[in-house]
N, C-alpha and C. Protein backbone atom coordinates (compact mmCIF):
# COMPACT_ATOMS: atom_id res chain seq x y z
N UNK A 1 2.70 -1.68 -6.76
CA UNK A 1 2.56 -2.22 -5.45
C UNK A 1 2.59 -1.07 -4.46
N UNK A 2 1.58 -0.97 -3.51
CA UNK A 2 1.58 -0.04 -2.49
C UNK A 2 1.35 -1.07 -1.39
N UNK A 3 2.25 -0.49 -0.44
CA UNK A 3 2.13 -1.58 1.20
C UNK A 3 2.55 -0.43 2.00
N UNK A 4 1.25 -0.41 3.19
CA UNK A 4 1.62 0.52 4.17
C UNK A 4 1.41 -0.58 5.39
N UNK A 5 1.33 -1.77 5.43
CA UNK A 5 1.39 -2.57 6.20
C UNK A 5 3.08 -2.72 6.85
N UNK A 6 3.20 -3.21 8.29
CA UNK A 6 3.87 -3.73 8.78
C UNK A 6 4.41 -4.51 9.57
N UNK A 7 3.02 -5.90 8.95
CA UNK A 7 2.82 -6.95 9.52
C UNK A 7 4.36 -8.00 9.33
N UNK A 8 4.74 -8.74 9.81
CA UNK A 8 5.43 -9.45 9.76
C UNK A 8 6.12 -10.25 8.44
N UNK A 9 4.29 -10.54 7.87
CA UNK A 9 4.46 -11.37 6.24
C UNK A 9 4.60 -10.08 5.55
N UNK A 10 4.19 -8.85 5.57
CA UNK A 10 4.22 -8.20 4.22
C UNK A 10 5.79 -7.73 4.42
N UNK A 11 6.35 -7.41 5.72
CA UNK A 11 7.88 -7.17 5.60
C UNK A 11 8.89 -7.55 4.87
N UNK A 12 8.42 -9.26 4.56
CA UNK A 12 8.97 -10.56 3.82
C UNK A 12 8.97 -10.21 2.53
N UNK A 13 7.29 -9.98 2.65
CA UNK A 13 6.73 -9.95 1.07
C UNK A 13 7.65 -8.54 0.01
N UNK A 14 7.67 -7.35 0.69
CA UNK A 14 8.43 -6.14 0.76
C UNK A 14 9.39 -6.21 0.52
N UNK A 15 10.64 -7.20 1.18
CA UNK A 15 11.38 -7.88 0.65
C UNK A 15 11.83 -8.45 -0.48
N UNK A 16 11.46 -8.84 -0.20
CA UNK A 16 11.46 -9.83 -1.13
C UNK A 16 11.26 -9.56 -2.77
N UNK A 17 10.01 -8.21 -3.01
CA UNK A 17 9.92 -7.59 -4.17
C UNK A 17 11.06 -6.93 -4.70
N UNK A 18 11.51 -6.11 -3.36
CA UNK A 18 12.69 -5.07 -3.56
C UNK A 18 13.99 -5.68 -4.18
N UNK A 19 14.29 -6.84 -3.92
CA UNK A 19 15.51 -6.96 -4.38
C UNK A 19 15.70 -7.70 -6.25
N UNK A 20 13.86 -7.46 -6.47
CA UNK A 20 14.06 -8.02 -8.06
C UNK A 20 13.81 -6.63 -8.59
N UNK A 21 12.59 -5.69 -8.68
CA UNK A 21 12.05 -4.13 -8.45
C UNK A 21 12.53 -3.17 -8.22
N UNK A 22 12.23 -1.93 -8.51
CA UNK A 22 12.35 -0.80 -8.01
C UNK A 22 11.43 -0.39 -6.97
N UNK A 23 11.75 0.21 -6.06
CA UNK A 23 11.17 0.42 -4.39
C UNK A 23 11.64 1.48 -3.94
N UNK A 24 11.01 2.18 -3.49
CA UNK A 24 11.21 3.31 -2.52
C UNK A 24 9.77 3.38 -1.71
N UNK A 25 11.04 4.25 -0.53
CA UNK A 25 9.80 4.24 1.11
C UNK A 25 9.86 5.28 1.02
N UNK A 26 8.21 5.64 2.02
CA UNK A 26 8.14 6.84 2.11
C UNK A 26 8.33 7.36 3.52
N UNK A 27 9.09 8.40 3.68
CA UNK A 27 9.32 9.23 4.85
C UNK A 27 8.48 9.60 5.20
N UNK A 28 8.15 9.20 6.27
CA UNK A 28 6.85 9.99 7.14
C UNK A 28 6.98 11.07 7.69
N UNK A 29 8.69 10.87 8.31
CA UNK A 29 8.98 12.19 8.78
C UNK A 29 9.74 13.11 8.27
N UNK A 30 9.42 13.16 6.78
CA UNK A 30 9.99 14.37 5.87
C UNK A 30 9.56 15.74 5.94
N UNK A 31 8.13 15.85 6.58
CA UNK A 31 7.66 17.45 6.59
C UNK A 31 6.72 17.36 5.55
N UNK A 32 6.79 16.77 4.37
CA UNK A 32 6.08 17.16 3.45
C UNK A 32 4.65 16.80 3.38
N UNK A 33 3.85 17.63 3.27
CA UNK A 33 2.32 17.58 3.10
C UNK A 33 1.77 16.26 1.96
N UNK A 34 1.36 15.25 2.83
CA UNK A 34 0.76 14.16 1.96
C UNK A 34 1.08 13.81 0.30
N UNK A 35 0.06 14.81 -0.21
CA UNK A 35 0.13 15.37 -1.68
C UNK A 35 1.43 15.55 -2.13
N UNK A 36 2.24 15.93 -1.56
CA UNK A 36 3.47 16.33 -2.26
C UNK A 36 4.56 15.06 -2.00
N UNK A 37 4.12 14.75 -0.61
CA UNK A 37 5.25 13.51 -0.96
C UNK A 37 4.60 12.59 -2.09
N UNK A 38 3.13 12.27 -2.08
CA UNK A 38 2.77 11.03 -2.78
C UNK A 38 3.34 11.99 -5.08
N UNK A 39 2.95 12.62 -4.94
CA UNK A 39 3.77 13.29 -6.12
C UNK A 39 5.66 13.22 -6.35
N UNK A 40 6.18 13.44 -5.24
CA UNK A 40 7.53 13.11 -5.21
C UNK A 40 7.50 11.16 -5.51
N UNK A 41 7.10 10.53 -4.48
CA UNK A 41 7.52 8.95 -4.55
C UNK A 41 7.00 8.95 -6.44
N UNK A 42 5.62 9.21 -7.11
CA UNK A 42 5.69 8.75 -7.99
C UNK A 42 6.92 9.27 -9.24
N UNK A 43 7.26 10.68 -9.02
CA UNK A 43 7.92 10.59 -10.23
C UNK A 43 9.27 10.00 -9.74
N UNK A 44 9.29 9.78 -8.91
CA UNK A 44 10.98 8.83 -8.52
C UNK A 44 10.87 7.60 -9.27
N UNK A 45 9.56 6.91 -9.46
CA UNK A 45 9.06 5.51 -10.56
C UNK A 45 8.87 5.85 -11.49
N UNK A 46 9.02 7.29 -12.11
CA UNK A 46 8.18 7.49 -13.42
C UNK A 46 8.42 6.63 -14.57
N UNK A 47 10.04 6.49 -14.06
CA UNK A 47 10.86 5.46 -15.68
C UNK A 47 10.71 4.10 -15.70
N UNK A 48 9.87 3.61 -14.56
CA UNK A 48 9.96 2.81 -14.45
C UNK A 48 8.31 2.18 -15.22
N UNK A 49 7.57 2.87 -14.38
CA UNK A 49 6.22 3.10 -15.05
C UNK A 49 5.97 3.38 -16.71
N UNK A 50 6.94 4.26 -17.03
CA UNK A 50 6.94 4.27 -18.72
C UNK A 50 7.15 3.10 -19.36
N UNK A 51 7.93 2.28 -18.24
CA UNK A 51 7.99 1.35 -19.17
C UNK A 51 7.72 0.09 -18.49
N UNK A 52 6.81 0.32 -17.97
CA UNK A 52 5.45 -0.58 -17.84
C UNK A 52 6.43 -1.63 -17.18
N UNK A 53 7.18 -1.54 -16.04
CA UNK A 53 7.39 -2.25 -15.09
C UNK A 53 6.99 -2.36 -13.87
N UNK A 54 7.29 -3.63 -13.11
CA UNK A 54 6.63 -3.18 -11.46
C UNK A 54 7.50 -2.39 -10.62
N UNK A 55 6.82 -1.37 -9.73
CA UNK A 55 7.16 -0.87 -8.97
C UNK A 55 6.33 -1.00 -7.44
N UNK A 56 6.99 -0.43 -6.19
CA UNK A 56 6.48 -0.75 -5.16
C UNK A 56 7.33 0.79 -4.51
N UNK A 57 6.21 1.38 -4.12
CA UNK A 57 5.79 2.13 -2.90
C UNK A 57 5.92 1.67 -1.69
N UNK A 58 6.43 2.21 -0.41
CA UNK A 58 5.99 1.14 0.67
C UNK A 58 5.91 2.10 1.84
N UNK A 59 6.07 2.25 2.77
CA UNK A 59 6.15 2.58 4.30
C UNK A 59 6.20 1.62 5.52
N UNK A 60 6.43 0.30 4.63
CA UNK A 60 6.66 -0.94 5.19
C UNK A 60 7.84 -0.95 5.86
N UNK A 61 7.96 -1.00 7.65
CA UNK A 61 8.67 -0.81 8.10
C UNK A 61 8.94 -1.74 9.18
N UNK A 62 9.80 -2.15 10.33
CA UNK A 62 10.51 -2.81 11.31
C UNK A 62 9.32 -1.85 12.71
N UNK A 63 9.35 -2.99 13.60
CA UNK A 63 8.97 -2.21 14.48
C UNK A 63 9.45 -1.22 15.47
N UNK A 64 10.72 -1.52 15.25
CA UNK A 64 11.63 -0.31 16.42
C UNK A 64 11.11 1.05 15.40
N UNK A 65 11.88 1.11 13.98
CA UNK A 65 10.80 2.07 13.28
C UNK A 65 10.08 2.92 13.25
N UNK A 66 8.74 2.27 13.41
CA UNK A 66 7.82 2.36 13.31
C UNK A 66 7.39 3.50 14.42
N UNK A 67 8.00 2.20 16.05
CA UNK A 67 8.03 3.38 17.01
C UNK A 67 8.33 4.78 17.17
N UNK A 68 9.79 4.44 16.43
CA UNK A 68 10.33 6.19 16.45
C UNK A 68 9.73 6.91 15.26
N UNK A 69 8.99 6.61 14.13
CA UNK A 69 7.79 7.61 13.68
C UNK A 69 6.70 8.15 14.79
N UNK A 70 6.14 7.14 15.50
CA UNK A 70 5.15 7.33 15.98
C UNK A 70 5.65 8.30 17.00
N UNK A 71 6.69 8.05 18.11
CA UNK A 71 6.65 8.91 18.82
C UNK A 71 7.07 10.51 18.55
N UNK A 72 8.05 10.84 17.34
CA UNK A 72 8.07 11.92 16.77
C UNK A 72 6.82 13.05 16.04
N UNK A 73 6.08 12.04 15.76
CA UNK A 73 4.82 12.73 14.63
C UNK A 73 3.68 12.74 15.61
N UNK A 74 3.51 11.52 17.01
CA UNK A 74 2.25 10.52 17.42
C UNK A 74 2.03 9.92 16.54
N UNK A 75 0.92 9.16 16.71
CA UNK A 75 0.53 7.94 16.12
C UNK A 75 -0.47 7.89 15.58
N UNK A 76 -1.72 8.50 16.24
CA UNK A 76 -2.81 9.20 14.76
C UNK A 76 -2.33 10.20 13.61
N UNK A 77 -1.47 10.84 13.90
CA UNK A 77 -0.64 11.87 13.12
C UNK A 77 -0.14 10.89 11.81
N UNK A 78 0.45 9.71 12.45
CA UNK A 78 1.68 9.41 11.79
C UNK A 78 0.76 8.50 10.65
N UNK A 79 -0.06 7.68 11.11
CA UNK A 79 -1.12 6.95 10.62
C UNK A 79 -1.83 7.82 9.49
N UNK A 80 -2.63 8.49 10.01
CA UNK A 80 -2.82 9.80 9.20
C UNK A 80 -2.32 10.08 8.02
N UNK A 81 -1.30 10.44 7.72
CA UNK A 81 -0.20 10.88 6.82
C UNK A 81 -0.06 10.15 6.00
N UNK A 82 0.37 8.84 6.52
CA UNK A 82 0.73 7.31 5.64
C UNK A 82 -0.48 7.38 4.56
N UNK A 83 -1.78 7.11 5.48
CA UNK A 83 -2.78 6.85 4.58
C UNK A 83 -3.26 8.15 3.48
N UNK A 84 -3.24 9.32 3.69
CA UNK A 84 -3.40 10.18 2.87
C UNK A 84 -2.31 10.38 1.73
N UNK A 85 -1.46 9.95 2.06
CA UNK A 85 -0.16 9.88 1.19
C UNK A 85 -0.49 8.63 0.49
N UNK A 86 -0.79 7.21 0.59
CA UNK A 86 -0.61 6.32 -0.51
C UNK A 86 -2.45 6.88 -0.89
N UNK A 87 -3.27 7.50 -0.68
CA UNK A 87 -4.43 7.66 -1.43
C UNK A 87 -3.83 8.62 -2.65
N UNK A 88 -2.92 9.50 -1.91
CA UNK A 88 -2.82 10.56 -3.44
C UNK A 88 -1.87 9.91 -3.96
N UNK A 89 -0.90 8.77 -3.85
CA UNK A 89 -0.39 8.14 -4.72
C UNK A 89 -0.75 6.89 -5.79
N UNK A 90 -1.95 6.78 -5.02
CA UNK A 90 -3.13 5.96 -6.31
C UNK A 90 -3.67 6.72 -7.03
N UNK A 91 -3.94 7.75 -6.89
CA UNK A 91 -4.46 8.60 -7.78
C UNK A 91 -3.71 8.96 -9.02
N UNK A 92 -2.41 9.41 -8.10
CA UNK A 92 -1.53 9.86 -9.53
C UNK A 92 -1.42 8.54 -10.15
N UNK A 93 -1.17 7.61 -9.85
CA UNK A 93 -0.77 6.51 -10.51
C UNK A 93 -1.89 6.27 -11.63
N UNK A 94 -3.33 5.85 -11.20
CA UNK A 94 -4.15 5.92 -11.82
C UNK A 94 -4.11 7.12 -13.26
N UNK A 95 -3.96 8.43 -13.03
CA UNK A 95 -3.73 9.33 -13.87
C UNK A 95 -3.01 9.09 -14.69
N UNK A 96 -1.79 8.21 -13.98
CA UNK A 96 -0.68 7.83 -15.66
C UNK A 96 -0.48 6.99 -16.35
N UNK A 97 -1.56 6.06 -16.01
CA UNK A 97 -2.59 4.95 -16.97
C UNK A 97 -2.62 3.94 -16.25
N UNK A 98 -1.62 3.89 -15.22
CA UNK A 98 -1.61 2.46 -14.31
C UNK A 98 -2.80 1.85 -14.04
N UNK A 99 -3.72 0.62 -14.31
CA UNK A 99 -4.49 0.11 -13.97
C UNK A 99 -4.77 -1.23 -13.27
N UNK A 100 -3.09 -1.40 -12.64
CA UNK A 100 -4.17 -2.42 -11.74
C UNK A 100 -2.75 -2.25 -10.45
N UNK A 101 -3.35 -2.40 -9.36
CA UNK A 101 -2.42 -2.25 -8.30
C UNK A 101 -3.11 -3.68 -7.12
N UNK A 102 -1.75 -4.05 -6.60
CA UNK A 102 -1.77 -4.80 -5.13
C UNK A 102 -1.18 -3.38 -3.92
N UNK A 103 -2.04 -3.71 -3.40
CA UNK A 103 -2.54 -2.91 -1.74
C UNK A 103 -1.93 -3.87 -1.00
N UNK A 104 -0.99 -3.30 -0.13
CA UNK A 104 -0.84 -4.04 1.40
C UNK A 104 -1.02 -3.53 2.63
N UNK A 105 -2.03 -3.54 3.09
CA UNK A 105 -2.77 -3.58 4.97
C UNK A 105 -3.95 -3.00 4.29
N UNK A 106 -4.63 -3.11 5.36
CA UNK A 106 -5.65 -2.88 5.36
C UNK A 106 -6.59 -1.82 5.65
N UNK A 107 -5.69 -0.59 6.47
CA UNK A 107 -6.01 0.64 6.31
C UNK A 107 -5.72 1.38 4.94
N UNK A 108 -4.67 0.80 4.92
CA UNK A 108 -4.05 1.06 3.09
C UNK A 108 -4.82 0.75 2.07
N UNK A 109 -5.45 -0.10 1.97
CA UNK A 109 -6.39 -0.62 1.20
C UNK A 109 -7.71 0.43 1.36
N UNK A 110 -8.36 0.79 2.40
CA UNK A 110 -9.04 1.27 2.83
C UNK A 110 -8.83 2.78 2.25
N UNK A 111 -7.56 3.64 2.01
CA UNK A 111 -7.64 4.82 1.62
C UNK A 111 -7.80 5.07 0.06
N UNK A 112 -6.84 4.11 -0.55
CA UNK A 112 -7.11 3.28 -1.73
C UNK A 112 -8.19 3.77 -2.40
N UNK A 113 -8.75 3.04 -1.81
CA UNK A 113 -10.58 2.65 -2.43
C UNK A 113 -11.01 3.71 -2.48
N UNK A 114 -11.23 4.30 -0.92
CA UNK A 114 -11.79 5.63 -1.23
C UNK A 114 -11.42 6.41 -2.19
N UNK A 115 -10.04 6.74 -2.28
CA UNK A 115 -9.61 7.70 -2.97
C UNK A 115 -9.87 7.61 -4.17
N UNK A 116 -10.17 6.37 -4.78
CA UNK A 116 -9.77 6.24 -6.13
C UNK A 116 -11.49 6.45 -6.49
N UNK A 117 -12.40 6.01 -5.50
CA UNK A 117 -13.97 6.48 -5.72
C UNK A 117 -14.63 5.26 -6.26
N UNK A 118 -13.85 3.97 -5.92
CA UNK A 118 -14.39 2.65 -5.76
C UNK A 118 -15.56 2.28 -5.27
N UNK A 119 -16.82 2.22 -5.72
CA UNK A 119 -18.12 1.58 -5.22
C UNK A 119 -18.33 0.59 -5.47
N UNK A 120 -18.09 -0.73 -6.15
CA UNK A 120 -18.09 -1.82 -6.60
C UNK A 120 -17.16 -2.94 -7.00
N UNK A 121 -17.04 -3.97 -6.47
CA UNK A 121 -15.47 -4.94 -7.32
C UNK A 121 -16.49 -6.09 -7.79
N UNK A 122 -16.22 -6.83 -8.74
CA UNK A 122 -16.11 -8.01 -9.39
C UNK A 122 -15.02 -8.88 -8.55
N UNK A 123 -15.52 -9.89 -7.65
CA UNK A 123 -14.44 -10.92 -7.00
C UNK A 123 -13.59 -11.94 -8.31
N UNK A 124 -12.60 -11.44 -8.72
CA UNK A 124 -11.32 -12.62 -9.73
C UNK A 124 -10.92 -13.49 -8.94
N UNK A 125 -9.71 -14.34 -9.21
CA UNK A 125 -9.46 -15.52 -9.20
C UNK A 125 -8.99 -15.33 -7.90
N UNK A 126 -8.18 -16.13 -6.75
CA UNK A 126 -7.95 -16.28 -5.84
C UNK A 126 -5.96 -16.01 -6.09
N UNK A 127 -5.14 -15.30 -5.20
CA UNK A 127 -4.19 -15.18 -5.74
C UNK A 127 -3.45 -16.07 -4.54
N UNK A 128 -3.66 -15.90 -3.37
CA UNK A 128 -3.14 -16.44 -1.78
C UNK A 128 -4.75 -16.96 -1.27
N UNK A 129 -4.97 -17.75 -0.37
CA UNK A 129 -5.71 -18.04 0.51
C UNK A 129 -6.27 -16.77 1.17
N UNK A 130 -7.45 -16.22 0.65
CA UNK A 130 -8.22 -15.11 1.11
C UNK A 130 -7.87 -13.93 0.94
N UNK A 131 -6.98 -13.91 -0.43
CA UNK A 131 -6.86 -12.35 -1.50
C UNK A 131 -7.38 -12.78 -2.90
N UNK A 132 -8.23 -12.39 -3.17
CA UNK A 132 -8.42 -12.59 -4.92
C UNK A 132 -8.01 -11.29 -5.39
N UNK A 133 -7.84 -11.12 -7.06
CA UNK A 133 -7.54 -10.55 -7.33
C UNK A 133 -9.39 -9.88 -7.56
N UNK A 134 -9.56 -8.34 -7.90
CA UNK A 134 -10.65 -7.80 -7.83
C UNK A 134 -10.82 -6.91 -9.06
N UNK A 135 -11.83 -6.39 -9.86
CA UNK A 135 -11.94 -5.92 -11.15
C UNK A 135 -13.28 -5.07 -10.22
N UNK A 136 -12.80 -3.65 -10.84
CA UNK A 136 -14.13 -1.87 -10.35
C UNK A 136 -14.47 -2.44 -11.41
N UNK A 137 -16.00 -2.01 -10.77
CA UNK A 137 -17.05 -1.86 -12.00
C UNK A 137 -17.26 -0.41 -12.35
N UNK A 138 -16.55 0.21 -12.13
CA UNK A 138 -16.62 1.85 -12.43
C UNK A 138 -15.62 2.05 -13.75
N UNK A 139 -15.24 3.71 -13.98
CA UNK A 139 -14.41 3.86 -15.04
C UNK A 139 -13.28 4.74 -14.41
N UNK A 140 -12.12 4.37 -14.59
CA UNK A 140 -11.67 3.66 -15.52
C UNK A 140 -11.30 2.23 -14.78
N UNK A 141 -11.88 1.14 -15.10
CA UNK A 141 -11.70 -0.23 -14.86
C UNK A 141 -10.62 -0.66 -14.42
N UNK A 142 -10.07 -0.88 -12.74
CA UNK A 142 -8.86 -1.00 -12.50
C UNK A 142 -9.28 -2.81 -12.11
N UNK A 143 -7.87 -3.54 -12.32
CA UNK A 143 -7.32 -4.61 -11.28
C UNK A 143 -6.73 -4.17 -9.56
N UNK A 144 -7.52 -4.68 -8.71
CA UNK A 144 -6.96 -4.23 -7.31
C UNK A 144 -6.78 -5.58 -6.96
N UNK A 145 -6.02 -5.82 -5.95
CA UNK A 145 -5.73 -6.80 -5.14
C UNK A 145 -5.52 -6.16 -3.21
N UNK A 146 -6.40 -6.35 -3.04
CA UNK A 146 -6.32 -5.52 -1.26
C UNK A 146 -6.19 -6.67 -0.46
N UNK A 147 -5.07 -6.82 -0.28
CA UNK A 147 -4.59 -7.97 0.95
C UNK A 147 -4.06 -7.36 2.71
N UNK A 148 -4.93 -7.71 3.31
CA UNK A 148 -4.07 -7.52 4.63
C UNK A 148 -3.27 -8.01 5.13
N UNK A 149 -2.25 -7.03 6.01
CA UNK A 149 -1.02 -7.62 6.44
C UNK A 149 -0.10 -8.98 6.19
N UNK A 150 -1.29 -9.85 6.91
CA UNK A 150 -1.03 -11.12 7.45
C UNK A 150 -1.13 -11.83 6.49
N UNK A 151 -1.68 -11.67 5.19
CA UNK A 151 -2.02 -12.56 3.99
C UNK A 151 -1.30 -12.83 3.04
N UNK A 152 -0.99 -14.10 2.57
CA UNK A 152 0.04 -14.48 1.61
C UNK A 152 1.37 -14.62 1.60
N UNK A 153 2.05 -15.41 1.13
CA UNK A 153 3.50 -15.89 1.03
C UNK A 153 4.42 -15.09 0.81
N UNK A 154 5.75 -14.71 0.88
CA UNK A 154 6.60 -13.89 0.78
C UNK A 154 6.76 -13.81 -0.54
N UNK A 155 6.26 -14.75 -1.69
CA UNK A 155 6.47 -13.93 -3.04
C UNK A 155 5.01 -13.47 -3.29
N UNK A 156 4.10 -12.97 -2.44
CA UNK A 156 3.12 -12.63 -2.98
C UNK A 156 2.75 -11.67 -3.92
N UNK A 157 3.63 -10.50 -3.86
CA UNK A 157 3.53 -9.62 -5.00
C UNK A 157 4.03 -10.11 -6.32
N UNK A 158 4.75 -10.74 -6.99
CA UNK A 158 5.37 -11.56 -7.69
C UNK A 158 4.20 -12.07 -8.50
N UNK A 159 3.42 -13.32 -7.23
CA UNK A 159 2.81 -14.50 -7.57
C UNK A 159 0.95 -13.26 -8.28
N UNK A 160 0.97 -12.57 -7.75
CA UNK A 160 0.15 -11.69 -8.02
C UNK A 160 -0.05 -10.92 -9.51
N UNK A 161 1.08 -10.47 -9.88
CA UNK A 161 1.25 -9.84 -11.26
C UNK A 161 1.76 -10.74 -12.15
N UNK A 162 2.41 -12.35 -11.58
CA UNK A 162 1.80 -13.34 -12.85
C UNK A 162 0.56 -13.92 -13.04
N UNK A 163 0.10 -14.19 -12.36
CA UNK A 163 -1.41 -14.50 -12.16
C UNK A 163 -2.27 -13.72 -13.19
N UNK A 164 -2.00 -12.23 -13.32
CA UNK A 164 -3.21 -10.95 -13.80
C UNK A 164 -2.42 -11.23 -15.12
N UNK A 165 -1.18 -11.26 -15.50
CA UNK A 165 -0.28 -10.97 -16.37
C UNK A 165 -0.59 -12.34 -17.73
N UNK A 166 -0.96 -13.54 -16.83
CA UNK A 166 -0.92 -14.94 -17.85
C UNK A 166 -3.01 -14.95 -18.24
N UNK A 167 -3.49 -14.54 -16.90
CA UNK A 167 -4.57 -14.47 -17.09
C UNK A 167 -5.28 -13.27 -18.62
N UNK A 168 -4.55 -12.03 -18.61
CA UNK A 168 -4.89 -11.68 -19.91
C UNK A 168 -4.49 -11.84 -21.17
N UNK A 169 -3.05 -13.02 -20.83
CA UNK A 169 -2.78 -13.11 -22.13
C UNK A 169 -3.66 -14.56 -22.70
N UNK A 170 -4.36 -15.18 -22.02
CA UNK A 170 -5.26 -16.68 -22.02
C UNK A 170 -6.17 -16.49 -22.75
């Protein structure tokens, strides 16, 4: 799970993962160059990932927050960062066999894709009211789910990786 959203529902949703999951946020205002934080957050999951559990990434934050990133870094700066940071953290992820991830916002989603060199999805089943789950037609063949902010119920990450989870065992 990656969420750089900090819409209201994904706060919930964020929530709500964290207290069954392993979760960690990322500091925006750590200093560290994109790349290196998105390399730090993953091996902080590595054990978790070995053993093929969910994890969640986030920068999912409160709006007082949010503010005091923005006004420390600015706000294209700060924006900036977020998104170059969860692109190189799909990547690595991707690299360590992970193949299917839920995206939260929609700039997030947006770096995502790029990064990962996404030209094509296959629309899957519907997971919330206007997120399906999505299958690249490229290699190596990931599951994405790119939901914005505002989309889906507070167990949406949950309701998401049973969905993909019952669907391949069917």
């Amino acid at each position: 799970m990656l969420s750089g959203s900090c819409s209201e529902a994904t706060r919930a949703q964020v929530a709500a993962f964290a207290k069954l999951h392993a979760a960690i946020a990322l500091d925006p205002t750590s200093g560290m160059p994109p790349a290196a934080a998105a390399r730090e957050a993953v091996a902080r999951v590595e054990r978790d990932l070995a053993s093929n559990r969910p994890v969640l990434i986030y920068s999912t934050a409160e709006p007082d927050a949010v503010a005091k990133v923005q006004a420390k870094l600015g706000r294209e700066r700060a924006a900036r960062d977020i998104e170059q940071t969860f692109a190189h953290v799909a990547v690595e992820l991707v690299k360590r066999g992970v193949r299917k991830l839920v995206v939260a916002g929609g700039e997030t989603s947006g770096a995502v894709v790029s990064a990962l060199g996404v030209e094509a999805l296959a629309i899957g089943p519907q997971i919330d009211p206007g997120v399906p789950w999505t299958t690249t037609l490229g290699d190596p063949a990931l599951a994405l789910a790119l939901k914005s902010g505002n989309f889906g119920g507070e167990d949406f990450f949950e309701k998401a990786l049973r969905m993909l989870d019952s669907s391949r065992t069917s």
